[in-house]
Protein backbone atom coordinates (compact mmCIF):
# COMPACT_ATOMS: atom_id res chain seq x y z
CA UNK A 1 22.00 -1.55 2.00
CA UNK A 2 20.26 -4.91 1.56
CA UNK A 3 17.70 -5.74 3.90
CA UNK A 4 17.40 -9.78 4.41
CA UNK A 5 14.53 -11.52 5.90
CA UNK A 6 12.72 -9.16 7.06
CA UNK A 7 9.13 -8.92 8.50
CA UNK A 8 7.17 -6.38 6.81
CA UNK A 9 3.81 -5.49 7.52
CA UNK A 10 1.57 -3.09 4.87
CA UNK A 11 -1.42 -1.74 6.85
CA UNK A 12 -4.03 -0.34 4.09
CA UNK A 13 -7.27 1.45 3.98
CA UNK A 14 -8.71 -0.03 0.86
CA UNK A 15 -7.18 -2.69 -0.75
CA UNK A 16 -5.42 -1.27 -3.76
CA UNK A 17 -2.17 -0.42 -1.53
CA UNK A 18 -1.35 -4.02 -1.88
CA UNK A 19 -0.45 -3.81 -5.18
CA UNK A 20 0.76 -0.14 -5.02
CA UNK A 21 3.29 -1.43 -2.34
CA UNK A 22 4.05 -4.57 -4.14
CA UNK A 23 7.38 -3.72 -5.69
CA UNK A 24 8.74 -3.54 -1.69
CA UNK A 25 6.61 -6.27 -0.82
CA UNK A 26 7.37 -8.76 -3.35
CA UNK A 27 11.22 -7.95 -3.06
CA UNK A 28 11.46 -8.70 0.35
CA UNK A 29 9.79 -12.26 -0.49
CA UNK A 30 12.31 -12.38 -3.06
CA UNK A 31 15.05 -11.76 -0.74
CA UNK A 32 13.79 -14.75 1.82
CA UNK A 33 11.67 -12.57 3.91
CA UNK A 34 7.87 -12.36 4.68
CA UNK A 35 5.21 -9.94 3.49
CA UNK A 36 2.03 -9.66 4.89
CA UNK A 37 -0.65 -7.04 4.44
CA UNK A 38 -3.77 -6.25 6.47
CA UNK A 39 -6.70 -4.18 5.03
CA UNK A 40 -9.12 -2.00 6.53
CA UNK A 41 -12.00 -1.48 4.35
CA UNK A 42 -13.32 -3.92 1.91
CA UNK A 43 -16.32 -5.19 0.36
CA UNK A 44 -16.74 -8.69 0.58
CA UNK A 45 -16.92 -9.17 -3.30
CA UNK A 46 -13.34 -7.33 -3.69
CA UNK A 47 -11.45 -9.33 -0.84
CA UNK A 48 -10.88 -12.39 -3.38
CA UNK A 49 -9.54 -10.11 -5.71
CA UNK A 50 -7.04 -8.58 -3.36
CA UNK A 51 -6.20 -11.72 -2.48
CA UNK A 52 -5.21 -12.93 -5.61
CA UNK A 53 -3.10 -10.10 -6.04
CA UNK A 54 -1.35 -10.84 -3.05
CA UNK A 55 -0.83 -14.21 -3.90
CA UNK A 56 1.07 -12.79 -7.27
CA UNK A 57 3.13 -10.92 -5.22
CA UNK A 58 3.70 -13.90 -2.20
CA UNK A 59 2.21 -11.63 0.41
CA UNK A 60 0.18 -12.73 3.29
CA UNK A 61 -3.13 -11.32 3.27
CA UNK A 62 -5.70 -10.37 6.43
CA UNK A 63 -8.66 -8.53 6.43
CA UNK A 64 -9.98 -6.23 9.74
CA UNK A 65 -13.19 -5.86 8.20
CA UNK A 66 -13.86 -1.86 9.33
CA UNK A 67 -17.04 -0.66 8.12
CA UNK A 68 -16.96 2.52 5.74
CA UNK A 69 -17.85 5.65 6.65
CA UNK A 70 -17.70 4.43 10.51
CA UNK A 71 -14.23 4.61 11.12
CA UNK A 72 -13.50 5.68 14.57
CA UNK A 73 -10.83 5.94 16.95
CA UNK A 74 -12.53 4.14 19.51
CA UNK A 75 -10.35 1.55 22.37
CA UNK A 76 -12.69 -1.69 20.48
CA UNK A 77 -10.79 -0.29 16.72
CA UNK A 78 -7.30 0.22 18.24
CA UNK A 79 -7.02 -3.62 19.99
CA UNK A 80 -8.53 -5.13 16.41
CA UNK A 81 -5.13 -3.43 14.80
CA UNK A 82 -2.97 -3.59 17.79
CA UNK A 83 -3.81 -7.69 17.63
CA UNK A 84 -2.71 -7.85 14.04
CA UNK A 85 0.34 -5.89 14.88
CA UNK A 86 1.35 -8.17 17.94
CA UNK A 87 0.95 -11.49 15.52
CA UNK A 88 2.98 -10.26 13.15
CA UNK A 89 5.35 -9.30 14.91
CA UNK A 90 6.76 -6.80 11.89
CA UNK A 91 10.22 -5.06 11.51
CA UNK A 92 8.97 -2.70 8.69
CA UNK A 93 5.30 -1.59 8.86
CA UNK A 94 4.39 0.63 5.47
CA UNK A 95 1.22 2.61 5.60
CA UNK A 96 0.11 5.54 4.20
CA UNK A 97 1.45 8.94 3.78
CA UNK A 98 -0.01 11.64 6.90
CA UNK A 99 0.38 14.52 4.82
CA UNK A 100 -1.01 12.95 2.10
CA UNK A 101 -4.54 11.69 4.16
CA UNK A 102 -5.59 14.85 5.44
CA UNK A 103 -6.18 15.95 1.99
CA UNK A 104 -6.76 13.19 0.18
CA UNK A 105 -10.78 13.46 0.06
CA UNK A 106 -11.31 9.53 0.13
CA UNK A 107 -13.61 9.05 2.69
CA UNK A 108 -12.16 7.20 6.56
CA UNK A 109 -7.95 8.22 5.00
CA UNK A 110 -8.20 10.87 8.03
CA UNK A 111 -9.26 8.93 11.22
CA UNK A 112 -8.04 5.77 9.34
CA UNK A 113 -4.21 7.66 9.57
CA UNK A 114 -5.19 8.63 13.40
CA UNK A 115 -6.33 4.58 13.91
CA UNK A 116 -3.04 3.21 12.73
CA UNK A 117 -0.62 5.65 14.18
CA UNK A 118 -2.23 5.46 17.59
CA UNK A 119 -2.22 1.31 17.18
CA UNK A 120 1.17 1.34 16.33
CA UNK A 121 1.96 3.06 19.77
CA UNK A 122 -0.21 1.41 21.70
CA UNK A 123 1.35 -2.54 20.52
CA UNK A 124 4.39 -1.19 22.12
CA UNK A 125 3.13 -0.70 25.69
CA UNK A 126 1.52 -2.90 27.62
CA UNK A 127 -1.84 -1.67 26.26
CA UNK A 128 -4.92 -4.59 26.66
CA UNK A 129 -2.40 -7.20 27.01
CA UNK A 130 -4.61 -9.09 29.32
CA UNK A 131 -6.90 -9.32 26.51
CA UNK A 132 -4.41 -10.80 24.03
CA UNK A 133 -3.39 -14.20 25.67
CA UNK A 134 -0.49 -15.84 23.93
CA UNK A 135 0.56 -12.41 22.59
CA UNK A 136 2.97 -9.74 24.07
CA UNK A 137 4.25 -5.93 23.51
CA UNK A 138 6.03 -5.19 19.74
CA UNK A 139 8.48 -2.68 19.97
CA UNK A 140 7.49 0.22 17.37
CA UNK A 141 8.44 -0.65 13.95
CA UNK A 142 10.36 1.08 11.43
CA UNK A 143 7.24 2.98 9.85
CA UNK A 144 7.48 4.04 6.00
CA UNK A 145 4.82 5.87 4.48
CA UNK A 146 3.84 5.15 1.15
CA UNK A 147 2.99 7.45 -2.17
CA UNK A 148 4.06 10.46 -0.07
CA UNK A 149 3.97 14.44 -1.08
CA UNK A 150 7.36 14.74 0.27
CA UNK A 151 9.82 11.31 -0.53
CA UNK A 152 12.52 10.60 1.25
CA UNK A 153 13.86 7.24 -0.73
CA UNK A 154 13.20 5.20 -3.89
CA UNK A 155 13.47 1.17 -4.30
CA UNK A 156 13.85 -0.10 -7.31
CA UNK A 157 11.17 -2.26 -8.93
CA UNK A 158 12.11 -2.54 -12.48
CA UNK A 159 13.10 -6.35 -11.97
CA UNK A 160 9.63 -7.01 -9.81
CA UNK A 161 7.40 -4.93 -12.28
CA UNK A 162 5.62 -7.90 -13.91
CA UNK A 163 4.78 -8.65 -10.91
CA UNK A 164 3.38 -5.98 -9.75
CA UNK A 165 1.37 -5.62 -13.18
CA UNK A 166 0.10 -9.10 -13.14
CA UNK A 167 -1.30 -8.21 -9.44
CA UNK A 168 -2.84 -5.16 -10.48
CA UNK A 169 -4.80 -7.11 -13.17
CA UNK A 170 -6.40 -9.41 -10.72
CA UNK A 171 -8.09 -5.66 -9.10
CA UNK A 172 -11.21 -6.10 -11.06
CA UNK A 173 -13.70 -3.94 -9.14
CA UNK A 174 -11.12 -1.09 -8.83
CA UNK A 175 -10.16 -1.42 -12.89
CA UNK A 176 -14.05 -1.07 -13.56
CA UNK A 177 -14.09 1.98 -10.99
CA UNK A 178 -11.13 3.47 -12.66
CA UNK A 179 -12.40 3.30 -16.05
CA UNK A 180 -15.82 4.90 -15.34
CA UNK A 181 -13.83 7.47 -13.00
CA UNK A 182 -11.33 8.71 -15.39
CA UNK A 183 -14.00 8.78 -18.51
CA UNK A 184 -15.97 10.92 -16.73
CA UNK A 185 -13.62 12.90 -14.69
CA UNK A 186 -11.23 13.99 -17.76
CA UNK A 187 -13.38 13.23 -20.57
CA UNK A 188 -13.08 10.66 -23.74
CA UNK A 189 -10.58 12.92 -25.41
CA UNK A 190 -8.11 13.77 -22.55
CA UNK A 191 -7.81 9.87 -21.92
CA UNK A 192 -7.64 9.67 -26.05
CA UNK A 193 -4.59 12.04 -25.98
CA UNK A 194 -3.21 9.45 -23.14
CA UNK A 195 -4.23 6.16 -24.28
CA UNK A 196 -4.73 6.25 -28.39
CA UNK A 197 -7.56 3.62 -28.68
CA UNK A 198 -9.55 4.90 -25.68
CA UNK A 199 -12.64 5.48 -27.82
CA UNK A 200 -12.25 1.77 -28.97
CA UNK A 201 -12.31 0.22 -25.45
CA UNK A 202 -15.84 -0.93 -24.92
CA UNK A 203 -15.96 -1.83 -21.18
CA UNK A 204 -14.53 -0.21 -18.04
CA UNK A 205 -12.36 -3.21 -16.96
CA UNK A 206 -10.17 -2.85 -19.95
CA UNK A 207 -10.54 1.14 -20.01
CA UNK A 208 -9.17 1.31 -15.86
CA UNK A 209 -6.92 -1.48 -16.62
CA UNK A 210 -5.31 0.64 -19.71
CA UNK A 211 -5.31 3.58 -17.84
CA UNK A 212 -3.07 2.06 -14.66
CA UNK A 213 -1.16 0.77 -17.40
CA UNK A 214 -0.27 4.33 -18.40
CA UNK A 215 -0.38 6.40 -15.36
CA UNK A 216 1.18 3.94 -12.72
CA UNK A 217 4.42 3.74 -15.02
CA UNK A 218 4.27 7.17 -15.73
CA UNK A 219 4.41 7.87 -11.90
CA UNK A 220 6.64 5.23 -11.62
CA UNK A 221 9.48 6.55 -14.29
CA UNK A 222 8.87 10.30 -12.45
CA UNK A 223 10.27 9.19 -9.29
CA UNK A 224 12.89 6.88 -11.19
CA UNK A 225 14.12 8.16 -14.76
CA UNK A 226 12.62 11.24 -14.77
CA UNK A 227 14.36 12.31 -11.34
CA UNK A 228 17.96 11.50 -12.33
CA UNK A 229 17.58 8.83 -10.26
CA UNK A 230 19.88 5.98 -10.48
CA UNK A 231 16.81 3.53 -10.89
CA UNK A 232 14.37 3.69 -13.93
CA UNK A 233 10.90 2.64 -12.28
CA UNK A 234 11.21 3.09 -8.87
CA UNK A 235 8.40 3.20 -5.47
CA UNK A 236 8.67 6.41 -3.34
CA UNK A 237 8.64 5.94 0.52
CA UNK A 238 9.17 8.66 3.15
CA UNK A 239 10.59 7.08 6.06
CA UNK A 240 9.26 8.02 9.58
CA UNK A 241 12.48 9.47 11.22
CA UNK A 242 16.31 9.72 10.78
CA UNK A 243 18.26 6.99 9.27
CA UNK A 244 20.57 5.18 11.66
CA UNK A 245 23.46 4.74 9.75
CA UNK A 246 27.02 3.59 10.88
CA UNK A 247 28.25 4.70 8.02
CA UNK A 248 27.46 6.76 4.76
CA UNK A 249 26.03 4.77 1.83
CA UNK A 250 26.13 5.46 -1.69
């Protein structure tokens, strides 16, 4: 099934989710719909950078401007999503994975998962409506998590993948973070066995931006090729719910 012009809103933590997303994303541009995505947490310096990624991939981009480490699910956090929600207006909200937050050791993933669910809810009612002129209730989206432990469905992104690899070049900060992170979480010659001229990449930039390179099509090609899949890079979703089908698909 084709979905056409479609709303679909990605609410992220950090920023990189953008381009982790951006195969769905950028398709449903592609297909005359409109992306948007709304961050959480971001430092100042890294918001032009994920917005030039999103700009590669034609989504919308928004920032809530959460604080880290303070992340709370307070009635003041829940209206500053709930607004973005209601503007939007979204038939597809992606966000991340449940499972996967409560033991992912990033700091905020946990009450940042608790945040969005309960915002989600709470657009649909009649929640601080009074507060929000010119805005009104949004029936609950369909909600798909993203990089989940347990996938339900794959898209394809093999024809959308230079996009997605242009985007994740403009991610300077997190390329620099990546490359210091792997060097000194597996070591020169773990990443040498992975990437054959590690030891001759002299800055982290070009070391993280190698090692996405390698990794995010590895991960990429495991829930594609390396499934028996029908697709050969393909982005794992688990969709909140049954399907609503009126008929079997292929």
């Amino acid at each position: 099934m084709e979905n056409k012009g479609l709303r679909m809103l990605l609410l992220g933590v950090y920023g990189m989710e953008v381009v982790e997303c951006g195969g769905a994303l950028a398709k449903n541009v592609l297909q005359g719909g409109k992306s948007f995505a709304s961050i959480m947490l971001s430092r100042e310096e890294t918001r032009p950078q994920i917005m030039e990624a999103a700009n590669v991939l034609g989504v919308e981009m928004s920032f809530t401007q959460f604080k880290a480490g303070e992340v709370e699910v307070t009635p003041e956090a829940k209206k500053k999503l709930i607004r973005v929600i209601r503007e939007i207006r979204p038939d597809i909200i992606i966000t991340q994975d449940p499972e996967h937050s409560y033991h992912d050791l990033d700091p905020d993933r946990r009450l940042a998962m608790l945040l969005i669910l309960e915002s989600i809810a709470l657009a649909a009612r009649d929640y601080a409506l009074e507060e929000m002129p010119g805005l009104s209730s949004h029936p609950i989206p369909t909600i798909y998590y993203m990089t989940p432990e347990h996938p339900t469905c794959i898209i394809d992104v093999a024809d959308v993948w230079d996009k997605k690899e242009a985007a994740m070049d403009k991610l300077t900060s997190q390329m620099e973070f990546s490359g210091m992170h792997y060097e000194r979480y597996f070591g020169s010659k773990t990443m040498s066995a992975i990437i054959p001229n590690w030891a001759d990449i002299t800055n982290n930039y070009d070391k993280g931006r190698e090692a996405h390179r390698h990794i995010d099509k590895a991960l990429h090609l495991y829930h594609g090729a390396c499934s028996h899949g029908r697709y050969a890079l393909a982005e794992a979703y688990r969709r909140e719910g049954k399907y609503h089908l009126d008929n079997l698909i292929v």
